[in-house]
Structure formats: C-alpha cells, structure tokens
PDB file of N, CA and C in Angstrom:
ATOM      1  N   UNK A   1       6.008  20.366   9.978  1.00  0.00           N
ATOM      2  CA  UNK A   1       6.053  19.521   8.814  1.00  0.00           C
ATOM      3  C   UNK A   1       7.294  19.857   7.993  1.00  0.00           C
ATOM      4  N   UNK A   2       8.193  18.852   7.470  1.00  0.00           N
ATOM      5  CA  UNK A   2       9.251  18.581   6.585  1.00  0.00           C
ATOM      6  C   UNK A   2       8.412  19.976   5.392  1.00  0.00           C
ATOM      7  N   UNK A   3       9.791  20.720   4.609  1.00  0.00           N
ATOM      8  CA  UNK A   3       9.376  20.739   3.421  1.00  0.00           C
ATOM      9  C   UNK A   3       9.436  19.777   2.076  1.00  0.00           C
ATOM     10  N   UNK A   4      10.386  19.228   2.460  1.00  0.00           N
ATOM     11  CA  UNK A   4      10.048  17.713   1.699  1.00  0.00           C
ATOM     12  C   UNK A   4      10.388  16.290   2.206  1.00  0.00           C
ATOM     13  N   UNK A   5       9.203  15.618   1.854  1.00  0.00           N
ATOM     14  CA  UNK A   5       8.720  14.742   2.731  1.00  0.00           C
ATOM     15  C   UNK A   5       9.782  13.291   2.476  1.00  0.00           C
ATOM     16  N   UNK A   6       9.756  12.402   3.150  1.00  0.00           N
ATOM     17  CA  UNK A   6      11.175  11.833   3.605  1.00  0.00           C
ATOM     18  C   UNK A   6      10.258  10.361   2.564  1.00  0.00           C
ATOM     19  N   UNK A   7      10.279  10.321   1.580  1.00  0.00           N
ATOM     20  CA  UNK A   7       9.966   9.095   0.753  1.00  0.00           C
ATOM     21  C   UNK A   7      10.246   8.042   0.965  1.00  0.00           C
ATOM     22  N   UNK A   8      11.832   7.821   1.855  1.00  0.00           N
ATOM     23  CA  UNK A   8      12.512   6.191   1.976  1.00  0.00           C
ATOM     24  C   UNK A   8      12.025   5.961   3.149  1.00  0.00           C
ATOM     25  N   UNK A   9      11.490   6.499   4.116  1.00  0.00           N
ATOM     26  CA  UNK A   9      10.385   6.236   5.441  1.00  0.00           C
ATOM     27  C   UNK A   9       9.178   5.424   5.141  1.00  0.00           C
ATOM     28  N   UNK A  10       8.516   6.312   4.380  1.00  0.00           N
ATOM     29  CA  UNK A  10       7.299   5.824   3.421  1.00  0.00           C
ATOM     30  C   UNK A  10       7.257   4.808   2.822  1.00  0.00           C
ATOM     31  N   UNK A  11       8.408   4.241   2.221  1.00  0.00           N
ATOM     32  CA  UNK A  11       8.685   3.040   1.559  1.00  0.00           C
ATOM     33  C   UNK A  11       8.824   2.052   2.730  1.00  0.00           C
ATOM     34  N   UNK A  12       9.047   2.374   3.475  1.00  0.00           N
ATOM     35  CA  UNK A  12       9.593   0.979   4.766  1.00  0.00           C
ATOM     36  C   UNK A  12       8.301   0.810   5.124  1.00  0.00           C
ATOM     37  N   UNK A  13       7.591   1.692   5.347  1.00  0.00           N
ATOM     38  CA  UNK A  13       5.653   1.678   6.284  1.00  0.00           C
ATOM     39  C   UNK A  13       5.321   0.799   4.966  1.00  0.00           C
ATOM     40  N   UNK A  14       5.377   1.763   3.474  1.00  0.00           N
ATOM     41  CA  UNK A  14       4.375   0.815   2.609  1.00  0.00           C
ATOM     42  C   UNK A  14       4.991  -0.851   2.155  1.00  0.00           C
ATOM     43  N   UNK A  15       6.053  -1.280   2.743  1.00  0.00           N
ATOM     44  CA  UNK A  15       6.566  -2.447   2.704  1.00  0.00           C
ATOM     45  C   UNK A  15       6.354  -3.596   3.780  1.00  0.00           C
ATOM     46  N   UNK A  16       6.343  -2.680   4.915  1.00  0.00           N
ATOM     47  CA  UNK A  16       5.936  -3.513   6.089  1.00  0.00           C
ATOM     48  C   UNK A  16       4.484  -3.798   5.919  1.00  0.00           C
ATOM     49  N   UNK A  17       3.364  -2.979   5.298  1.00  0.00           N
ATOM     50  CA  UNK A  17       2.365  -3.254   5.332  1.00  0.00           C
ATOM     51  C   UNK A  17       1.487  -4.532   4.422  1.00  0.00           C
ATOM     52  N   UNK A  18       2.507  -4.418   2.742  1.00  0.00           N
ATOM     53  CA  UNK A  18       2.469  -5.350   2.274  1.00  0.00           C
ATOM     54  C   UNK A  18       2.944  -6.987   2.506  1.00  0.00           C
ATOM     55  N   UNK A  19       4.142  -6.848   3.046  1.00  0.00           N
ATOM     56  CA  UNK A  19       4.310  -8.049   4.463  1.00  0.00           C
ATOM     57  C   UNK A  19       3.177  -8.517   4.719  1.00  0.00           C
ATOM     58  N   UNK A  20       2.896  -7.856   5.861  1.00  0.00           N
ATOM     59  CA  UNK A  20       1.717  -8.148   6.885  1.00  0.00           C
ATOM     60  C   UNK A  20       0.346  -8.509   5.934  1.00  0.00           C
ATOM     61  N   UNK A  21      -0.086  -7.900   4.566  1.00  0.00           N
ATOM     62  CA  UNK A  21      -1.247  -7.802   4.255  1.00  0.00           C
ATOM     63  C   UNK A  21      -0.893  -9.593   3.634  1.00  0.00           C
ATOM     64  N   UNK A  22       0.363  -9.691   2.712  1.00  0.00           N
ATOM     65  CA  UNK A  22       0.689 -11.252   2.434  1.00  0.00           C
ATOM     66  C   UNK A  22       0.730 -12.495   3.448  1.00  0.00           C
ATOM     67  N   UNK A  23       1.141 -12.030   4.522  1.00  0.00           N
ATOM     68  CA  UNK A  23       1.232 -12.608   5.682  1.00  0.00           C
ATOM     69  C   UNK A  23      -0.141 -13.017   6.251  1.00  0.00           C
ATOM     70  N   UNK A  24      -1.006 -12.202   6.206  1.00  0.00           N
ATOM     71  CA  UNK A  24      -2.469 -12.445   6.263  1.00  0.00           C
ATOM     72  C   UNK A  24      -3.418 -13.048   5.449  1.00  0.00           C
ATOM     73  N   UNK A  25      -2.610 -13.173   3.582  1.00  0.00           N
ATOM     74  CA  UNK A  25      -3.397 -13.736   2.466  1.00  0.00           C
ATOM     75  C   UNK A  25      -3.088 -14.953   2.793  1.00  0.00           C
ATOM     76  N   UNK A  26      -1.516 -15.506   2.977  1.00  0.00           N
ATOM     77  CA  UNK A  26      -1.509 -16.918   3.451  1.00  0.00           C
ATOM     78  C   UNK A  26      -1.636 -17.339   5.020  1.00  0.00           C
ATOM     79  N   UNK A  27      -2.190 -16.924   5.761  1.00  0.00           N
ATOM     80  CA  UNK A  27      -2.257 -17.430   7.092  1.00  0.00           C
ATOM     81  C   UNK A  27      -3.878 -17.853   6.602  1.00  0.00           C
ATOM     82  N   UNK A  28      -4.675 -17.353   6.211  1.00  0.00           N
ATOM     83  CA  UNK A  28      -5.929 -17.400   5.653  1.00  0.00           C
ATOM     84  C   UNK A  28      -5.980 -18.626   4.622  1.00  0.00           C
ATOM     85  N   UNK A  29      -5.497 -18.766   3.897  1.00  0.00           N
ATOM     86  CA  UNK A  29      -5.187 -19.782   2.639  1.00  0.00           C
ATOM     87  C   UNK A  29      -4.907 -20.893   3.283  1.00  0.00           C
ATOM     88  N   UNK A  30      -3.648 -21.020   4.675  1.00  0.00           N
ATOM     89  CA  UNK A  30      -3.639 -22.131   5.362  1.00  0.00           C
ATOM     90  C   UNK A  30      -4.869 -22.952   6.377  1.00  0.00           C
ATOM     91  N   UNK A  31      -5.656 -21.721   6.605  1.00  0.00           N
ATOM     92  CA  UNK A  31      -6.847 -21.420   7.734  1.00  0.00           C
ATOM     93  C   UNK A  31      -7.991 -22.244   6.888  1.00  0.00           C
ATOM     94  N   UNK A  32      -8.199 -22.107   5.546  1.00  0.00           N
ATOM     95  CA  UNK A  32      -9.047 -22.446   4.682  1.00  0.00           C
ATOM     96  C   UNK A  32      -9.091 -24.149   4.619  1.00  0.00           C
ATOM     97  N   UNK A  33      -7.552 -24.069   3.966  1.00  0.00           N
ATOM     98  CA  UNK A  33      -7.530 -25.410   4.142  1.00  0.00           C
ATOM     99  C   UNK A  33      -7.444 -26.668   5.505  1.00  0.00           C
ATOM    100  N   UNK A  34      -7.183 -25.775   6.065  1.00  0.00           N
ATOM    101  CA  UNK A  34      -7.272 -26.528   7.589  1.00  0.00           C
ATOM    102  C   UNK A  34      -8.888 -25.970   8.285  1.00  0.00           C
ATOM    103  N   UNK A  35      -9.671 -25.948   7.554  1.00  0.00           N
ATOM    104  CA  UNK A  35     -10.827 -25.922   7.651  1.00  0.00           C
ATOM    105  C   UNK A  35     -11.484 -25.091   9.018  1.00  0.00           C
ATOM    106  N   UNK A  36     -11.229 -23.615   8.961  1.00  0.00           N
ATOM    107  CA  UNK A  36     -10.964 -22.918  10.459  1.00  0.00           C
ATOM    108  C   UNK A  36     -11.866 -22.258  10.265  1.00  0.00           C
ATOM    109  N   UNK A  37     -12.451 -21.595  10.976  1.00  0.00           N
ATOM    110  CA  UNK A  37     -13.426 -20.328  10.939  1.00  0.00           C
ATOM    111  C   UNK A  37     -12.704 -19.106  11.068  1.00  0.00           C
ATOM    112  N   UNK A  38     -12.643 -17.855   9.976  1.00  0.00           N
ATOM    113  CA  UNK A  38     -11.969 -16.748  10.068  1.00  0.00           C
ATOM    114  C   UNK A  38     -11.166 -17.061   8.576  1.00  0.00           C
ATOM    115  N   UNK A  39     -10.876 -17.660   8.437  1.00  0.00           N
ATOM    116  CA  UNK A  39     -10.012 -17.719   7.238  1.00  0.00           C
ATOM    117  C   UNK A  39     -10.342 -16.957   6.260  1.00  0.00           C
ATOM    118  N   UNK A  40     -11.752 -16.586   5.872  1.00  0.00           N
ATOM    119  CA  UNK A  40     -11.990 -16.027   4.811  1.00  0.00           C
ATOM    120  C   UNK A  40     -11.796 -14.195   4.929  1.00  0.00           C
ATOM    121  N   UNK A  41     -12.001 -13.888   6.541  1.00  0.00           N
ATOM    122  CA  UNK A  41     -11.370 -12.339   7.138  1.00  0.00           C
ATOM    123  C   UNK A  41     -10.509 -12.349   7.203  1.00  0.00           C
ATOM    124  N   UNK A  42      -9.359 -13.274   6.807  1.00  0.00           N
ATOM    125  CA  UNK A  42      -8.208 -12.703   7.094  1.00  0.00           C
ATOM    126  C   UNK A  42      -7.518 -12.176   5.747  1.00  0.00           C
ATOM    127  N   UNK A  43      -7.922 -13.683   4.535  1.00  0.00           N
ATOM    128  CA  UNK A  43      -7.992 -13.151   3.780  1.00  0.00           C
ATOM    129  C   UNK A  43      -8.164 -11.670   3.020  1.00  0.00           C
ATOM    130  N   UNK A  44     -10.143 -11.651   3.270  1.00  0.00           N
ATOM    131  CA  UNK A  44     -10.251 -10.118   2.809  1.00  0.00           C
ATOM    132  C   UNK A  44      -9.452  -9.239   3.601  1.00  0.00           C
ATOM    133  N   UNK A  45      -9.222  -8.996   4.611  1.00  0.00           N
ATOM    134  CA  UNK A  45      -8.299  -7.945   5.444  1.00  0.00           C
ATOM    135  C   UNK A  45      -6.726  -7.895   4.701  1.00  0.00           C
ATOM    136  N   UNK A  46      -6.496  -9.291   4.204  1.00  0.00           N
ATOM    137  CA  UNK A  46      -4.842  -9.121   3.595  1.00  0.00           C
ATOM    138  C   UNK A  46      -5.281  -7.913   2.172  1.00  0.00           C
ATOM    139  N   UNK A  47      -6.333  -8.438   2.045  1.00  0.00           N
ATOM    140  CA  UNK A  47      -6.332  -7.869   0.302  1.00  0.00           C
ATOM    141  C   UNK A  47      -6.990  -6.867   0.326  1.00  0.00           C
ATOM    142  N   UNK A  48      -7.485  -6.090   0.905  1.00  0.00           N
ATOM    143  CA  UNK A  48      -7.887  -4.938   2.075  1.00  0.00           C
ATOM    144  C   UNK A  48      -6.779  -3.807   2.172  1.00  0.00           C
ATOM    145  N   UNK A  49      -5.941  -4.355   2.673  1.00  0.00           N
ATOM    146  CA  UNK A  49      -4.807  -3.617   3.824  1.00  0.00           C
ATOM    147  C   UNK A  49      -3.792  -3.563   2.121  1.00  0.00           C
ATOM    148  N   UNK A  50      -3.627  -4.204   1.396  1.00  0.00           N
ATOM    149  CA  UNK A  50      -2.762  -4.108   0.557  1.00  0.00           C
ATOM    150  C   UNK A  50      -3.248  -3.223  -0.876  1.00  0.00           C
ATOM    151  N   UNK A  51      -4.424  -3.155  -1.136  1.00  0.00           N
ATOM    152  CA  UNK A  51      -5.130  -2.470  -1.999  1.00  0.00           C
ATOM    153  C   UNK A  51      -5.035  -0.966  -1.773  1.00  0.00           C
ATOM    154  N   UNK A  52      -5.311  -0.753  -0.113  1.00  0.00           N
ATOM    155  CA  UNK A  52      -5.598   0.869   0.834  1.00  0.00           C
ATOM    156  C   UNK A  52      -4.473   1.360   0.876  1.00  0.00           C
ATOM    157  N   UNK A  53      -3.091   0.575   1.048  1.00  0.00           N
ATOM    158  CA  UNK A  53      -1.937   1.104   1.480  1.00  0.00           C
ATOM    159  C   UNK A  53      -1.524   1.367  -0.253  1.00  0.00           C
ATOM    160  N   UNK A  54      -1.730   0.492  -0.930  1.00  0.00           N
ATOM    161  CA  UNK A  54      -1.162   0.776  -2.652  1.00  0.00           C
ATOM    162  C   UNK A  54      -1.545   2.040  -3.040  1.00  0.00           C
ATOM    163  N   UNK A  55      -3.322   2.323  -3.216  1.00  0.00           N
ATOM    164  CA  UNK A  55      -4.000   3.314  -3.510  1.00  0.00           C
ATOM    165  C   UNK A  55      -3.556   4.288  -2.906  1.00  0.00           C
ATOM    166  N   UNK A  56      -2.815   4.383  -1.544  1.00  0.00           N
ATOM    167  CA  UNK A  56      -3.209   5.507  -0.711  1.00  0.00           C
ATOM    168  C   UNK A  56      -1.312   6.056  -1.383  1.00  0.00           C
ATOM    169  N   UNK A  57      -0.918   5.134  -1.633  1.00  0.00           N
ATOM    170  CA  UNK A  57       0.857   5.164  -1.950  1.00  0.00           C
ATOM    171  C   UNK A  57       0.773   6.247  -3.528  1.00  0.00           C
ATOM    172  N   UNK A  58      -0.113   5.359  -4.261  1.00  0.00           N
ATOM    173  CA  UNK A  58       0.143   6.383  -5.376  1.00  0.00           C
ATOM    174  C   UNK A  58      -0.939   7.686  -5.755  1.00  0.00           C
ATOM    175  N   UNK A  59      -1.760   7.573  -4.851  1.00  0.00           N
ATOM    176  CA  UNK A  59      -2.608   8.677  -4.663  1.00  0.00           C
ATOM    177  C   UNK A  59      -1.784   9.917  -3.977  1.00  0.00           C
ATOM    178  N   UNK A  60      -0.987   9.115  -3.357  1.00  0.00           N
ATOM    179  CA  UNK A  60      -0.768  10.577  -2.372  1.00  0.00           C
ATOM    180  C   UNK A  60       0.983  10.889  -3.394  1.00  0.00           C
ATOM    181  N   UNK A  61       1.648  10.010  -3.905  1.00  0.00           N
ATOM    182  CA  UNK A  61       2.457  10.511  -5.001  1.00  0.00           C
ATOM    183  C   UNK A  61       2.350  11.482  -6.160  1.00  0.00           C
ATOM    184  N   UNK A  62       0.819  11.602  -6.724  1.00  0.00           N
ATOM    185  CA  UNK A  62       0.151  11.874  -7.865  1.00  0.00           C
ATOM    186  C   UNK A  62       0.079  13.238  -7.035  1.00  0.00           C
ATOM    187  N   UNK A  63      -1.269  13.454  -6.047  1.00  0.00           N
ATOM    188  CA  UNK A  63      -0.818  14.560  -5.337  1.00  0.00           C
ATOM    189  C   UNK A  63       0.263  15.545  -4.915  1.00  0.00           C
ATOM    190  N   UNK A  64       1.356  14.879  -4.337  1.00  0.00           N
ATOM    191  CA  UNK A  64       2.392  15.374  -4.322  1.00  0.00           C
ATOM    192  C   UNK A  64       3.027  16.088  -5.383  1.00  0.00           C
ATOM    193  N   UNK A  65       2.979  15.581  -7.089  1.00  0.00           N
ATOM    194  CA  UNK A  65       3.068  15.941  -7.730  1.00  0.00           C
ATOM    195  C   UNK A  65       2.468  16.939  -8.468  1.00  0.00           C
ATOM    196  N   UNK A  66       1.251  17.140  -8.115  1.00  0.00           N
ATOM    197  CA  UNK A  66       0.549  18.348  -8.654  1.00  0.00           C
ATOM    198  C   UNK A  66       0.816  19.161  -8.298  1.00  0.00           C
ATOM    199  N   UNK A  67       0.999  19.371  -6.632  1.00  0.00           N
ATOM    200  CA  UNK A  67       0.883  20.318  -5.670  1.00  0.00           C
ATOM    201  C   UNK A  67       1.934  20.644  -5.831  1.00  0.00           C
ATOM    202  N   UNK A  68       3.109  20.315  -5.912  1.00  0.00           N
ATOM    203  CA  UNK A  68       4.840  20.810  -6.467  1.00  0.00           C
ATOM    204  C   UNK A  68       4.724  21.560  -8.069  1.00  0.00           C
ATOM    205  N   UNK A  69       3.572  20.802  -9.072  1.00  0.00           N
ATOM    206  CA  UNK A  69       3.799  21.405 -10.055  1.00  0.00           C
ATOM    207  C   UNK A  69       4.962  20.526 -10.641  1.00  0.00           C
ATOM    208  N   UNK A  70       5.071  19.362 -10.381  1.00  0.00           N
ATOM    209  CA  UNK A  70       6.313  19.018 -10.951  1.00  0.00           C
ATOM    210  C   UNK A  70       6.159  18.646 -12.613  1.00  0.00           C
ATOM    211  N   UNK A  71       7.035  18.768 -13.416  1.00  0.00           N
ATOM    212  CA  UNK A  71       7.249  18.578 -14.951  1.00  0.00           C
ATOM    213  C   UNK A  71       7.900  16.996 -15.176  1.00  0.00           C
ATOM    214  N   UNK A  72       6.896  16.304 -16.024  1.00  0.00           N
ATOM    215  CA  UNK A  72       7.010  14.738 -16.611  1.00  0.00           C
ATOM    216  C   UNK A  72       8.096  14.909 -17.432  1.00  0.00           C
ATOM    217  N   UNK A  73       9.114  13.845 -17.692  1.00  0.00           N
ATOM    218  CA  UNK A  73      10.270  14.307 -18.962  1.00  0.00           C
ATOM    219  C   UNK A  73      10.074  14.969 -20.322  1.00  0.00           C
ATOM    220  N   UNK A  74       9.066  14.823 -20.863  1.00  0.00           N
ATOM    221  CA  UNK A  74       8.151  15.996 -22.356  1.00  0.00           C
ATOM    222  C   UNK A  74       7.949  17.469 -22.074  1.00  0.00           C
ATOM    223  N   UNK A  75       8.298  17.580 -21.115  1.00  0.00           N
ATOM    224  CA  UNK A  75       8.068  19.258 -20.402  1.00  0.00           C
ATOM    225  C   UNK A  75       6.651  19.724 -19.953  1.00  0.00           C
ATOM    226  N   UNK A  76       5.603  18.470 -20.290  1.00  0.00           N
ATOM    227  CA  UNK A  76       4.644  19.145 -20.061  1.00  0.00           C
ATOM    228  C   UNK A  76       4.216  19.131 -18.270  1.00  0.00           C
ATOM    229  N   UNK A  77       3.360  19.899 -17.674  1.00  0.00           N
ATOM    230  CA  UNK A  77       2.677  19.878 -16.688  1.00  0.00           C
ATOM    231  C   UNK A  77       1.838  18.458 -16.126  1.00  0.00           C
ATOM    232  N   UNK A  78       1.988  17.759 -15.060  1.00  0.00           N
ATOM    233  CA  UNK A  78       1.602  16.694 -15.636  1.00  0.00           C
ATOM    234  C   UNK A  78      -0.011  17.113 -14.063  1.00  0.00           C
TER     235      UNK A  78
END
C-alpha cells in the first residue's frame, strides 16, 4: 500500500461512476416513458450507485483525515 494514496485516480473511478449512475437515471426516464418494464431499476440503481460512490467518497476523505490527524485552517484538530 501507497503511503499516500493517489486522490486523482480516485477522482476518475468516482467520475466514471457518476457517468454511468446518470447514464442509468436517463436510460430509465427514457424506459419510463417508452413504457418498458425495468425502467424503474434502472432508475433506483442510477440513484443507488451515485449516492454509495458519493457517501463512500467523502466518508473515506473524512477518515483519511482523522487518521493523518490533519489540521482545518483555525488550527484546530478537525
């Protein structure tokens, strides 16, 4: 394991994923209106996949930050 972890990697995964999760809100939205079966899973799966990858983005930032100990601009401990 890196001692510090490669962030602009991370950004390309959590970008491609939001893609794909939009890509899935409107393939669904088109599915709906073209009256399809599935439309409404693809939906939840877009808004799913984009919620998990967000949460998991600044969860694991917040973490990162504790675990470094890093200092917010006020000096305090954050």
């Amino acid at each position: 394991m890196r001692s510090n972890p490669n962030w602009k990697i991370r950004r390309r995964y959590v970008a491609a994923s939001w893609v794909i999760g939009a890509v899935m809100i409107a393939l669904g939205a088109l599915a709906v209106w073209g009256d399809r079966m599935g439309a409404v899973d693809l939906i939840t799966g877009g808004v799913a996949l984009i919620t998990l990858v967000l949460g998991s983005y600044i969860g694991g930032a917040v973490a990162d930050d504790a675990l470094q100990k890093r200092r917010n601009p006020d000096g305090e401990v954050e």
